[in-house]
Structure formats: C-alpha cells, structure tokens
C-alpha atoms as a PDB file:
ATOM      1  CA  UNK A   1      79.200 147.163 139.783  1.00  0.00           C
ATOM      2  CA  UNK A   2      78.393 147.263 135.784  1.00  0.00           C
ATOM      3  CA  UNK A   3      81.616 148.314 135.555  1.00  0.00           C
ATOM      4  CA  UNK A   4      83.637 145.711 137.502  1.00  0.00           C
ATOM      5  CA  UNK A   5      81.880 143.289 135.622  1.00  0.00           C
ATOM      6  CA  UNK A   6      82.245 144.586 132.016  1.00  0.00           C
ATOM      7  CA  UNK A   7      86.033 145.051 132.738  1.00  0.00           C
ATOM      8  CA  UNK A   8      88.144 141.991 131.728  1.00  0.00           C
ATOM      9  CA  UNK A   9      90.315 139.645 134.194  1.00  0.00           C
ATOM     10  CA  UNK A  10      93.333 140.442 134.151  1.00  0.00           C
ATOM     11  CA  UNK A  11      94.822 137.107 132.626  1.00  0.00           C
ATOM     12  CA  UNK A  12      93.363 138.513 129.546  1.00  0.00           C
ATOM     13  CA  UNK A  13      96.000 141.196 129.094  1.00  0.00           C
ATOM     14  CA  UNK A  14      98.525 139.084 128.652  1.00  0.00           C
ATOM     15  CA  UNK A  15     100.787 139.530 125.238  1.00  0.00           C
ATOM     16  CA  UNK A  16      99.211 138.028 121.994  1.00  0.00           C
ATOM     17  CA  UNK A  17     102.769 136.279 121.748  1.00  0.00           C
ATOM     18  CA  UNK A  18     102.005 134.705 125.226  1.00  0.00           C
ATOM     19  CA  UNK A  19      98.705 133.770 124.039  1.00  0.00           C
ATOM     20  CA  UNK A  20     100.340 132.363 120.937  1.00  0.00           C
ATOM     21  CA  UNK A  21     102.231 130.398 122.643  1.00  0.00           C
ATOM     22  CA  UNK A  22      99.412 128.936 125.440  1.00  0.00           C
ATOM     23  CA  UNK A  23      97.219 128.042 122.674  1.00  0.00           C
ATOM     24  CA  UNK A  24      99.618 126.299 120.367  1.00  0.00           C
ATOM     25  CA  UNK A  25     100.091 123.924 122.435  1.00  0.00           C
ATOM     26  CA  UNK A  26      96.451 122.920 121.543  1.00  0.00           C
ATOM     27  CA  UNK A  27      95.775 120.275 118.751  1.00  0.00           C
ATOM     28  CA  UNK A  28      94.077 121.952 115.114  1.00  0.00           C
ATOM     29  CA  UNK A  29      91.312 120.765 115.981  1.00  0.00           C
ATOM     30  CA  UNK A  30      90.625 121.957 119.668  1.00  0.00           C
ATOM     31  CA  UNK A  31      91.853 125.057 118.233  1.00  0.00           C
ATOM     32  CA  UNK A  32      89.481 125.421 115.603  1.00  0.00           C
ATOM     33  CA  UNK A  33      86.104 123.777 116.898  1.00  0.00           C
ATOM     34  CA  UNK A  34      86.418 125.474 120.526  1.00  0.00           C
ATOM     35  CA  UNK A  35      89.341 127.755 121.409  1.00  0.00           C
ATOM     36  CA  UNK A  36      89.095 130.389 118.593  1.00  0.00           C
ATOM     37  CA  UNK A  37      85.322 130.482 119.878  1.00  0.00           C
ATOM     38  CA  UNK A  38      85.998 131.404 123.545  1.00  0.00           C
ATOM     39  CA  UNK A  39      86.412 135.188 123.344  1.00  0.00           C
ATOM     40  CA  UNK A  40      87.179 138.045 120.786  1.00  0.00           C
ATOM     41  CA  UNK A  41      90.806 138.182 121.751  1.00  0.00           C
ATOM     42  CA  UNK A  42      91.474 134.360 120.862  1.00  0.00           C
ATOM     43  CA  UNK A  43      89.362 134.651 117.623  1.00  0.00           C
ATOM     44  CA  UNK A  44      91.768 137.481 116.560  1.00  0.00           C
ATOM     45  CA  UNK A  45      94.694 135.361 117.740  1.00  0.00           C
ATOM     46  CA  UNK A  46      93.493 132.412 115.605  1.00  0.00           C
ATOM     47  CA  UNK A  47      93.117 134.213 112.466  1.00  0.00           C
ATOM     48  CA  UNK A  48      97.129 135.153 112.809  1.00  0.00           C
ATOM     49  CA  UNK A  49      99.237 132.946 110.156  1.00  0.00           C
ATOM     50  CA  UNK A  50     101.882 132.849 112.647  1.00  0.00           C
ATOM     51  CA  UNK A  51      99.419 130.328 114.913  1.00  0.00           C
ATOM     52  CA  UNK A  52      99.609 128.161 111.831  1.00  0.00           C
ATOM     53  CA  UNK A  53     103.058 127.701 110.855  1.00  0.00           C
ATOM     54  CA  UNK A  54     102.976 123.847 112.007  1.00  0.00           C
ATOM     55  CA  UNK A  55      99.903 121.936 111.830  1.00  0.00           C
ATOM     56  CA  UNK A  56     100.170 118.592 113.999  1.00  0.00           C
ATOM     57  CA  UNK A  57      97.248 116.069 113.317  1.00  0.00           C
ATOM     58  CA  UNK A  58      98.055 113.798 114.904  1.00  0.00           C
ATOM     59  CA  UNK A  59      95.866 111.068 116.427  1.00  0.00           C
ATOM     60  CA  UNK A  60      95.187 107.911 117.308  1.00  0.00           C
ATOM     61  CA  UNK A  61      93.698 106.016 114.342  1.00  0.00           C
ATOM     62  CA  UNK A  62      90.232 105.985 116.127  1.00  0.00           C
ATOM     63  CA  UNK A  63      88.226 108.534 113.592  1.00  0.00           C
ATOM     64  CA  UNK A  64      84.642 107.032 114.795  1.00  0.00           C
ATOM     65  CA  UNK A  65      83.792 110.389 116.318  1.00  0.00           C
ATOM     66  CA  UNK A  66      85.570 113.007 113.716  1.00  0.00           C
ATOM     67  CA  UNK A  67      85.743 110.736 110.828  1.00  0.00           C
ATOM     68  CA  UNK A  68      86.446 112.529 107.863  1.00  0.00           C
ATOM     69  CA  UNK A  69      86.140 115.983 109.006  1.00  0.00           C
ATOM     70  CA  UNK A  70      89.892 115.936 109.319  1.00  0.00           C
ATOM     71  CA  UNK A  71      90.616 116.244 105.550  1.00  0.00           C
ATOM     72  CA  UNK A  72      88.394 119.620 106.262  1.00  0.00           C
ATOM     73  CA  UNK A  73      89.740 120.654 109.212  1.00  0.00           C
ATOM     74  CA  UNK A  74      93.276 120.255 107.608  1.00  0.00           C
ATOM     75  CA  UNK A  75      92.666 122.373 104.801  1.00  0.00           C
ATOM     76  CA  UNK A  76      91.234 125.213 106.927  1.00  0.00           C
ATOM     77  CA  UNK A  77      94.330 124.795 108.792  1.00  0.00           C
ATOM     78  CA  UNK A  78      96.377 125.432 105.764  1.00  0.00           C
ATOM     79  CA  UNK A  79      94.079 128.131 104.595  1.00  0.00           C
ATOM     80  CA  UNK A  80      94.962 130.148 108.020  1.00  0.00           C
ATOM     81  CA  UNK A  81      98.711 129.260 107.630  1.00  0.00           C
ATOM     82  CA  UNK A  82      98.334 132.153 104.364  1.00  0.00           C
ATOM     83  CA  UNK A  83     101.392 130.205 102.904  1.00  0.00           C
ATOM     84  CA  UNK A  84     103.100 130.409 105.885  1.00  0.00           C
ATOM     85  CA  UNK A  85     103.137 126.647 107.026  1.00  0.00           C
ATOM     86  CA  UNK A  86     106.829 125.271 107.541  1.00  0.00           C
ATOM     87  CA  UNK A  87     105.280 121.781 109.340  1.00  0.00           C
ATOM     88  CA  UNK A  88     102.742 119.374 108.809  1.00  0.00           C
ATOM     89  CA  UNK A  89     101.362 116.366 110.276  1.00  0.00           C
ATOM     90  CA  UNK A  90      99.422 113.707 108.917  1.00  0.00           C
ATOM     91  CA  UNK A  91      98.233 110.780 110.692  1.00  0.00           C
ATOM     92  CA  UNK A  92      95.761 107.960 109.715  1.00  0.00           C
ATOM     93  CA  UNK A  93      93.942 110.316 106.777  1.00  0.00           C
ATOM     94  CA  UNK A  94      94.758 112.222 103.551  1.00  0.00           C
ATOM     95  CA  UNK A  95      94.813 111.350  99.977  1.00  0.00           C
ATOM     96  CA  UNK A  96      96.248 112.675  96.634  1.00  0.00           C
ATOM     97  CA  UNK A  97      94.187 115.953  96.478  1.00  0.00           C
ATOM     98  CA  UNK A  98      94.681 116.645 100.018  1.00  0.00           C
ATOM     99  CA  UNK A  99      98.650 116.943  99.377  1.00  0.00           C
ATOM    100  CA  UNK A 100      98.097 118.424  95.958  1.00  0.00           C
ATOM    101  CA  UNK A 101      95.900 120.977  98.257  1.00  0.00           C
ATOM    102  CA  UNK A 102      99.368 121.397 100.593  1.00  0.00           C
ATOM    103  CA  UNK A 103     101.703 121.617  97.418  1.00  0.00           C
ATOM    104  CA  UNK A 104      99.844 124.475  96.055  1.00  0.00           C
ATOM    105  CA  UNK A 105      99.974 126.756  99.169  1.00  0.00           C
ATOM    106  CA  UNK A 106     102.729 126.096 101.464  1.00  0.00           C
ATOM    107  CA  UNK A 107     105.770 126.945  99.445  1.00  0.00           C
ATOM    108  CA  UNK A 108     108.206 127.554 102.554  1.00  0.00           C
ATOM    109  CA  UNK A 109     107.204 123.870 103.918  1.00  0.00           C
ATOM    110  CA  UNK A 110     110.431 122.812 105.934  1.00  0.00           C
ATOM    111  CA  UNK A 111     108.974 119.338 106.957  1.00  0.00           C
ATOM    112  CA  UNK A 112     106.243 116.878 106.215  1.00  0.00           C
ATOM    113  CA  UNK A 113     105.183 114.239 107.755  1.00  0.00           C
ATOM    114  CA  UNK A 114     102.696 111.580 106.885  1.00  0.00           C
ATOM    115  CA  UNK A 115     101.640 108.385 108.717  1.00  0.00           C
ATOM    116  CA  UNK A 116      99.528 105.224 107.714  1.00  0.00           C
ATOM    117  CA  UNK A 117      98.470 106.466 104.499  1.00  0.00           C
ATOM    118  CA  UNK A 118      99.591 103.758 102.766  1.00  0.00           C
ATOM    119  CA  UNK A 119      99.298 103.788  99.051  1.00  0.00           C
ATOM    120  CA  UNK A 120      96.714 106.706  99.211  1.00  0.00           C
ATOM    121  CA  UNK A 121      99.314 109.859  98.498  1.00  0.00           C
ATOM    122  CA  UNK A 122     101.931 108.308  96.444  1.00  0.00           C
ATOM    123  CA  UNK A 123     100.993 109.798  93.618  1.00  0.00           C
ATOM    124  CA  UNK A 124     100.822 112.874  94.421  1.00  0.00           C
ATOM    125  CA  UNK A 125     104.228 112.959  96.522  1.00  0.00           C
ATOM    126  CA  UNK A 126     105.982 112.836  92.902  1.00  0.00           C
ATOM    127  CA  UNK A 127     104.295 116.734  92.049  1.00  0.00           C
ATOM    128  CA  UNK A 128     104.045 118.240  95.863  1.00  0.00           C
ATOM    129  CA  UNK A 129     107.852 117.546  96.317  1.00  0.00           C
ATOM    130  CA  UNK A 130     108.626 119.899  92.960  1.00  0.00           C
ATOM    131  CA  UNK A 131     106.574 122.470  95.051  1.00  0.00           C
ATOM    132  CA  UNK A 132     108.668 122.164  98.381  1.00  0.00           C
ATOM    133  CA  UNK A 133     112.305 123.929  97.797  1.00  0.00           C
ATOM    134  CA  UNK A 134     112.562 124.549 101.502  1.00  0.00           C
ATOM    135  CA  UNK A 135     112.221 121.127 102.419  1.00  0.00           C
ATOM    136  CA  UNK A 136     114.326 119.599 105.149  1.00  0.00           C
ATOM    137  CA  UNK A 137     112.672 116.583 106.494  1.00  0.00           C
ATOM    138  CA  UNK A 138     110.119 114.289 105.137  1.00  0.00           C
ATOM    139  CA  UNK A 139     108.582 111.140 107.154  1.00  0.00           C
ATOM    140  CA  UNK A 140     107.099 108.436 105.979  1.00  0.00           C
ATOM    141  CA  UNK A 141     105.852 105.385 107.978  1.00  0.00           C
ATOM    142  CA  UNK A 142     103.604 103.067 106.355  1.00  0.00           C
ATOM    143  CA  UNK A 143     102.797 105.814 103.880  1.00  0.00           C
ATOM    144  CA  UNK A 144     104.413 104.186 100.210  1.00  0.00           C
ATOM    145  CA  UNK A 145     106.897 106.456  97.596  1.00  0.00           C
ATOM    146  CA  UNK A 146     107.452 105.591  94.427  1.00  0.00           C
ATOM    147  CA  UNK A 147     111.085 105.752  92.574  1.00  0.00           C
ATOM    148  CA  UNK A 148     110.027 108.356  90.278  1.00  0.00           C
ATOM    149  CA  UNK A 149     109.155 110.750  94.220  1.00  0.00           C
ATOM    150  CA  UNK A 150     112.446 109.682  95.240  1.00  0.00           C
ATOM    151  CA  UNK A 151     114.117 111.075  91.951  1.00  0.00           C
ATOM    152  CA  UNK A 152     111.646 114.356  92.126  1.00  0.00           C
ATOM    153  CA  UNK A 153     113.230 114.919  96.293  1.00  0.00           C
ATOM    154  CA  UNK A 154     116.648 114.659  94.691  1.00  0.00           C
ATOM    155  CA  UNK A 155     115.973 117.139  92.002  1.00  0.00           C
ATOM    156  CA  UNK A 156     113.743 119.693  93.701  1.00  0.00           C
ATOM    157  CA  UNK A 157     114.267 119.472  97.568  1.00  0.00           C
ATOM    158  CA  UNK A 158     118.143 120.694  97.554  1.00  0.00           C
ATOM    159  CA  UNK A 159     118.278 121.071 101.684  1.00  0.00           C
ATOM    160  CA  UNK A 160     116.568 117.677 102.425  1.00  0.00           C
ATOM    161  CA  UNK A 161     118.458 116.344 105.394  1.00  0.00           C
ATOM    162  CA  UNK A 162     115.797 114.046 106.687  1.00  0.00           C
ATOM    163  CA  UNK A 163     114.475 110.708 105.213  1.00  0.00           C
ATOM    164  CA  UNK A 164     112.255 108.370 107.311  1.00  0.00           C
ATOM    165  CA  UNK A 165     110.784 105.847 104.842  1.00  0.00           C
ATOM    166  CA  UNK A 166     109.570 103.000 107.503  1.00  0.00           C
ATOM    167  CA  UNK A 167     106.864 100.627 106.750  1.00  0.00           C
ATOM    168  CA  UNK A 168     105.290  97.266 107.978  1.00  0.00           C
ATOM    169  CA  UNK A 169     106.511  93.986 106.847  1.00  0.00           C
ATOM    170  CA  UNK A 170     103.496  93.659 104.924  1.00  0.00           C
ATOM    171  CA  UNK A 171     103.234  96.672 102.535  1.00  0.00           C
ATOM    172  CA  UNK A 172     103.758  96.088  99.041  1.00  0.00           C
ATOM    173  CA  UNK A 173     104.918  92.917  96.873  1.00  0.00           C
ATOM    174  CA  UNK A 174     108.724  93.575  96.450  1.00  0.00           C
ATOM    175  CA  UNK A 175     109.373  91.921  99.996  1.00  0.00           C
ATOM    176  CA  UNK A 176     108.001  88.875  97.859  1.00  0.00           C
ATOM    177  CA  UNK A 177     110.432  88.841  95.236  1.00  0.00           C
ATOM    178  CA  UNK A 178     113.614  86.833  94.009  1.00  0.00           C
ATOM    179  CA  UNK A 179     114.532  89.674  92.067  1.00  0.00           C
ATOM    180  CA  UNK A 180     117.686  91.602  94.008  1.00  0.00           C
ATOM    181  CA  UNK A 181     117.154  94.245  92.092  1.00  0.00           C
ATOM    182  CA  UNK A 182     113.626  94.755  92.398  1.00  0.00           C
ATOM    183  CA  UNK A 183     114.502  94.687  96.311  1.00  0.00           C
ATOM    184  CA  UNK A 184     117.530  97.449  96.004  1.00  0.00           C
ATOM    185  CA  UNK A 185     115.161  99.566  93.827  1.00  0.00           C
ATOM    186  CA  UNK A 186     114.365 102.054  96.492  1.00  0.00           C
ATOM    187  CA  UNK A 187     117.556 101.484  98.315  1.00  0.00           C
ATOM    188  CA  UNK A 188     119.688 102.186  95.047  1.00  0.00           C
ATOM    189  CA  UNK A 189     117.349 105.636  94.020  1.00  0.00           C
ATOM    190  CA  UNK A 190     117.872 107.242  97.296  1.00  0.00           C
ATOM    191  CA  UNK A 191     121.915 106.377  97.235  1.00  0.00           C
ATOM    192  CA  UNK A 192     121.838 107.763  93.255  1.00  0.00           C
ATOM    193  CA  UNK A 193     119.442 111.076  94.633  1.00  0.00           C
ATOM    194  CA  UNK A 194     119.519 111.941  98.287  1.00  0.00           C
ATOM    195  CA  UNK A 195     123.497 112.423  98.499  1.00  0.00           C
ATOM    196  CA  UNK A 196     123.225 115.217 100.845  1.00  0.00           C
ATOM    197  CA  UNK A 197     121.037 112.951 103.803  1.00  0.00           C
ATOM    198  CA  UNK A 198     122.289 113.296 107.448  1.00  0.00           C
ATOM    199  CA  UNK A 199     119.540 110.985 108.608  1.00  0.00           C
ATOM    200  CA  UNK A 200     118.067 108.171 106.930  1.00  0.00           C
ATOM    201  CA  UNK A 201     115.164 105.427 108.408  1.00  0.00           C
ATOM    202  CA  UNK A 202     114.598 102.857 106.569  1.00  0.00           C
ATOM    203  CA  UNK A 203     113.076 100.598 108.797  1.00  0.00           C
ATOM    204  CA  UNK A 204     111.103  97.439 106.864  1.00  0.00           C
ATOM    205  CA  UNK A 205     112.559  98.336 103.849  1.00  0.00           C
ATOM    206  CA  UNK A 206     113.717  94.965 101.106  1.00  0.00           C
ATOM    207  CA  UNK A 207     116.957  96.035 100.156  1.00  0.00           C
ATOM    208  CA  UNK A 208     119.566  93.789 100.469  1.00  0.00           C
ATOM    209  CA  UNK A 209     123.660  94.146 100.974  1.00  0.00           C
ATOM    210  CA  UNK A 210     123.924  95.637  97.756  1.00  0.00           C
ATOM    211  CA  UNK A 211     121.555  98.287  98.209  1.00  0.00           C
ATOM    212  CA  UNK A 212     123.411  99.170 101.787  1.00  0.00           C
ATOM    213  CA  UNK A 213     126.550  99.665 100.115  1.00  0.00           C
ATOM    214  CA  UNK A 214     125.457 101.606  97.542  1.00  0.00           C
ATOM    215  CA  UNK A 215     123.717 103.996 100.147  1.00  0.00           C
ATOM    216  CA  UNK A 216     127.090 104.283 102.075  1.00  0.00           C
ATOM    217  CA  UNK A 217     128.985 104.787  98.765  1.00  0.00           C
ATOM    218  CA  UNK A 218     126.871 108.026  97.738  1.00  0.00           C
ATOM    219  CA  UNK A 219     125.477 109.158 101.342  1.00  0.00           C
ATOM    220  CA  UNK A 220     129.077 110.499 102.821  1.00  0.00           C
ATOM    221  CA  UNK A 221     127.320 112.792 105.517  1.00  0.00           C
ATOM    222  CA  UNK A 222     125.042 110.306 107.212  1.00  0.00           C
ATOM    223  CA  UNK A 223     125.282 111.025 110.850  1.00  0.00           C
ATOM    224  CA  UNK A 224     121.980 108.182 111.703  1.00  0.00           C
ATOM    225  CA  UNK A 225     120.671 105.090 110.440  1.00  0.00           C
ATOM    226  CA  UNK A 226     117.705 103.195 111.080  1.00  0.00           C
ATOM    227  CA  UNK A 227     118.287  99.152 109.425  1.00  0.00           C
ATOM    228  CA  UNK A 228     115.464  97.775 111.860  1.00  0.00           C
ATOM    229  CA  UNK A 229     113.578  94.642 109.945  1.00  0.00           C
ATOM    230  CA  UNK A 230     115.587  95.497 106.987  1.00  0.00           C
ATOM    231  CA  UNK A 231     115.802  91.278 106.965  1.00  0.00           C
ATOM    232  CA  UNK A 232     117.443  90.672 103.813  1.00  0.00           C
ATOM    233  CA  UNK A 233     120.799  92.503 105.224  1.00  0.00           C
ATOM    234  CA  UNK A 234     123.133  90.411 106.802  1.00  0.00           C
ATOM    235  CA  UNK A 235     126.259  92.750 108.123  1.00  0.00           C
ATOM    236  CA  UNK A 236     129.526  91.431 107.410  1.00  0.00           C
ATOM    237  CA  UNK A 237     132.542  92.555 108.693  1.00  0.00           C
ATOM    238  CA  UNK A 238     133.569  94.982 106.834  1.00  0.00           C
ATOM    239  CA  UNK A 239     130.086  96.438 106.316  1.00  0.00           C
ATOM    240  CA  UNK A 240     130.106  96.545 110.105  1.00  0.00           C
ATOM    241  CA  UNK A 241     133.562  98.082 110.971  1.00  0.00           C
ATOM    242  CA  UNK A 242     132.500 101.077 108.187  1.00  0.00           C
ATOM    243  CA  UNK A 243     129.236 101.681 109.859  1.00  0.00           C
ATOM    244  CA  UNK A 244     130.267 101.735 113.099  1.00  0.00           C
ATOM    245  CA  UNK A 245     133.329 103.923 111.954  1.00  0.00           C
ATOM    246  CA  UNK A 246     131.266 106.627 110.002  1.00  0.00           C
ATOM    247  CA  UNK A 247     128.070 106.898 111.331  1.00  0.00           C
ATOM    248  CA  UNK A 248     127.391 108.035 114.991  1.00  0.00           C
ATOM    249  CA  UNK A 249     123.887 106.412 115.640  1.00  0.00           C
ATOM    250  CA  UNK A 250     122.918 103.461 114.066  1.00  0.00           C
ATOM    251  CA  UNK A 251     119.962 101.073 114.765  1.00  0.00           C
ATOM    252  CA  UNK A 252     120.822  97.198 113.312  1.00  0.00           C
ATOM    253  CA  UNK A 253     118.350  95.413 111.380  1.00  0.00           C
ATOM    254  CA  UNK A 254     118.105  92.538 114.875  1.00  0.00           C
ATOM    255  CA  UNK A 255     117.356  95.995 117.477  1.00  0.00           C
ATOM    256  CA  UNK A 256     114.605  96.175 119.138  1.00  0.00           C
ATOM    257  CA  UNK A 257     111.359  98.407 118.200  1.00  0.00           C
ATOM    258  CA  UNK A 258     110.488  98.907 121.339  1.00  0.00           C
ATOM    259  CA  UNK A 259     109.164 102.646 122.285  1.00  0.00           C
ATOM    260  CA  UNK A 260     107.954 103.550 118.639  1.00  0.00           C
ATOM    261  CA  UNK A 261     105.207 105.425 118.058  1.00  0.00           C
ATOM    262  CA  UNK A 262     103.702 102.858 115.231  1.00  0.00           C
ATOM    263  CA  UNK A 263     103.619  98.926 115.254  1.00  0.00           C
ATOM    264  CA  UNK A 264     105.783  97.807 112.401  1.00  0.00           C
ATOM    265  CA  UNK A 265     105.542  94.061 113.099  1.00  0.00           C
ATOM    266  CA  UNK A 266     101.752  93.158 112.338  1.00  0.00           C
ATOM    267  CA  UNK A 267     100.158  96.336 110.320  1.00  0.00           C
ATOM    268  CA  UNK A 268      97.313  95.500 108.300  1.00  0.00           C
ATOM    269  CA  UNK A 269      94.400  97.096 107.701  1.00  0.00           C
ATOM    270  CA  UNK A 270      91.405  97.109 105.547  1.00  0.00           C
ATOM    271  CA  UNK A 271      92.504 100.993 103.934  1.00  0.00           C
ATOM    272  CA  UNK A 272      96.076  98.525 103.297  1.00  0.00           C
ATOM    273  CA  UNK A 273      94.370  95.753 101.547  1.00  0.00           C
ATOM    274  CA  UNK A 274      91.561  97.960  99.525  1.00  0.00           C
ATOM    275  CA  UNK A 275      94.565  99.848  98.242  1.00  0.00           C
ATOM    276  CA  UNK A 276      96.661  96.999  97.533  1.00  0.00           C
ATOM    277  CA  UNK A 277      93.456  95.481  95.807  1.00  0.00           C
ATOM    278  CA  UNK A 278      92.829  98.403  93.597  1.00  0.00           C
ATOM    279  CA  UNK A 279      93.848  98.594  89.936  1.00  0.00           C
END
C-alpha cells in the first residue's frame, strides 16, 4: 500500500522535452508563482534556460492585482534565460533600467517587443540596440524611438528584418507641426538606416509623401507595409501603381484597424501625459 502510494503516476514520466513543451505554454508568471512549485520534477524543469528562451508578458493593462511585480518577475525571467533569451515581450510596464537590465544579458535576442510604454524606454533603446547583433524583429506600438535608436538599429542590428513602429494619434508633438521635415524625420532615418527591412508598420506615424518615397527609394526588399492613419499621405498615382507593383501586402493609410490587438484611435493615458509633461 506505502508503496503504491509513494510511486509516481505515470503522467509524470513523461520526457522533460514534453514537459517543456506543456508548460511553456504557461504565461512567466503562472510559471514562476505556481507551476515551478507543484513538484520536484517541474522545479528542475523551470530552472532549464531552454524554458526561457522567449519570455511573453503579455497582459491586459489591468496591473491592480500584480502591479509592479512584473518589472521583478521579468528580470527573474531573464535571469533563468542564462543569456539564452531570443524573445521578449513587454506589455503595459518597463522603463529604461529594465531594458538596460535586458541589453546586458541577452546577447542572442532575435526579437523584442514592447507595448504602451510610451516615452518610458526611449532612452535606453539607443544603448540596448548596440547590445542586440542577432536582432531580427523589433515592435513598437505606442512605445516612442528616437532618431538617434533608429541610426543605432542601422548600425548595430545587421539582420533586422522587422520594424513595427505604430502609435496613437496622440503621442508626441510632431503630428502638430507645419514643419515637413520635422514630420519625415523618422520616416527619412529609417529609409537612410534600415535598407535591409522586409516588413515595415508604421501605423500613426506624421510623415508625409516625401518621407514615403524616400522609404521606397532605399527599402528595395520590402515585402509588407502598414500606412494605416499615416494622414498626411495622400497616394498619387504613381506612388500607388509602385506600391502595388513592389510590395505584396500593403495596408493604405484609409484601411480599416479592425482586429488589432491595441486601440490606435483614442490612446491616452495618465503614464502618456505624465511623460509628455516631464522635463
């Protein structure tokens, strides 16, 4: 009787790579704060780097109950990743020295991804990109870049394929502005830095005409592109005719936004205006 008891069920033999696989599909923080704590065989499994290799926080903006445990929980994720991580995702928290934190130990990164950050990591985009040669794909939606990060992904990120820069209608001052140049700026870096793109988003972005030739003047591979509330272009015919000639999948500045993951339309916050606010 002791013995049919102290032997284990027989699910539990199952392959660590099975169990690997069963429990990734658990969020970091299930994962941490219950799984690894089941039995002795999942605690070993969660101490393998391999379980860490992409770290998906994502959530829904409602941080009442976890608040800001997650910058913790994130950088015990990393730890456990032993410079292994190739994917990371940030949703509705993080700040400079939580991606300064990422830079310094995930050197085979492959993709990042940050959401609704705002103006909170822009700073520190401009260093962690120098410390991300393997990069392939970065995403940013309502999370801000300045020129000088755009230059820094052209000089250190040679593989970069990916570029999702998508924001609200609301974020930042340029959308304000006379200037044309001031609204091609970030338009104009990526076409002068990011040559190599096969996907570009740029939904929300400022840039005008000009800045929409430039990018198909210097982006020759682009195989997708996102113009969605990019207001101030207005296709022409010839713009049209080489878009719809050279690139495969294209989404027009009138398309719907139906079926996105984040509202683009009306995005405001108070993290939005406190950072906006700050000097």
């Amino acid at each position: 009787m002791n013995t049919a008891m102290a032997k284990e069920p027989p699910w539990m033999e199952l392959q660590e790579g099975i169990w690997e696989n069963i429990l990734q599909r658990l969020g970091v923080i299930e994962i941490l704060k219950t799984a690894r704590k089941v039995c002795r065989k999942w605690r070993q499994i969660c101490k393998e780097p391999s379980m860490w290799r992409v770290i998906n926080m994502r959530n829904n903006g409602n941080l009442t109950e976890i608040g800001y445990q997650l910058e913790k929980i994130c950088r015990r994720a990393v730890d456990r990743s032993r410079g292994e991580l190739i994917d990371i995702n940030l949703q509705y928290f993080g700040n400079d020295k939580l991606v300064q934190y990422i830079a310094e130990r995930s050197g085979k990164l492959k993709r990042l991804s940050i959401a609704c950050c705002y103006f909170k990591v822009c700073e520190s985009l401009v260093e962690a990109v120098q410390k991300f040669p393997l990069l392939e794909e970065l995403s940013l939606t309502h999370t801000a870049i300045t020129i000088e990060g755009i230059e820094a992904l052209g000089h250190s990120c040679p593989r970069l394929k990916s570029f999702e820069f998508n924001k609200s209608l609301y974020m930042g001052s340029v959308d304000d502005s006379d200037n044309e140049d001031e609204r091609n700026e970030e338009a104009l870096a990526i076409a002068k830095n990011l040559r190599t793109l096969h996907h570009l988003h740029l939904i929300g972005n400022s840039m005008t005409n000009k800045g929409l030739q430039a990018i198909l003047d210097s982006c020759p591979h682009l195989v997708s592109l996102d113009l969605r509330l990019c207001k101030y272009v207005s296709l022409n015919k010839v713009l049209s005719s080489r878009i719809s000639r050279n690139i495969k999948d294209v989404k027009l500045p009138h398309e719907s936004l139906e079926g996105l993951e984040f509202s683009f339309e009306a995005c405001w916050d108070e993290d939005l205006s406190d950072s906006m606010s700050d000097d």
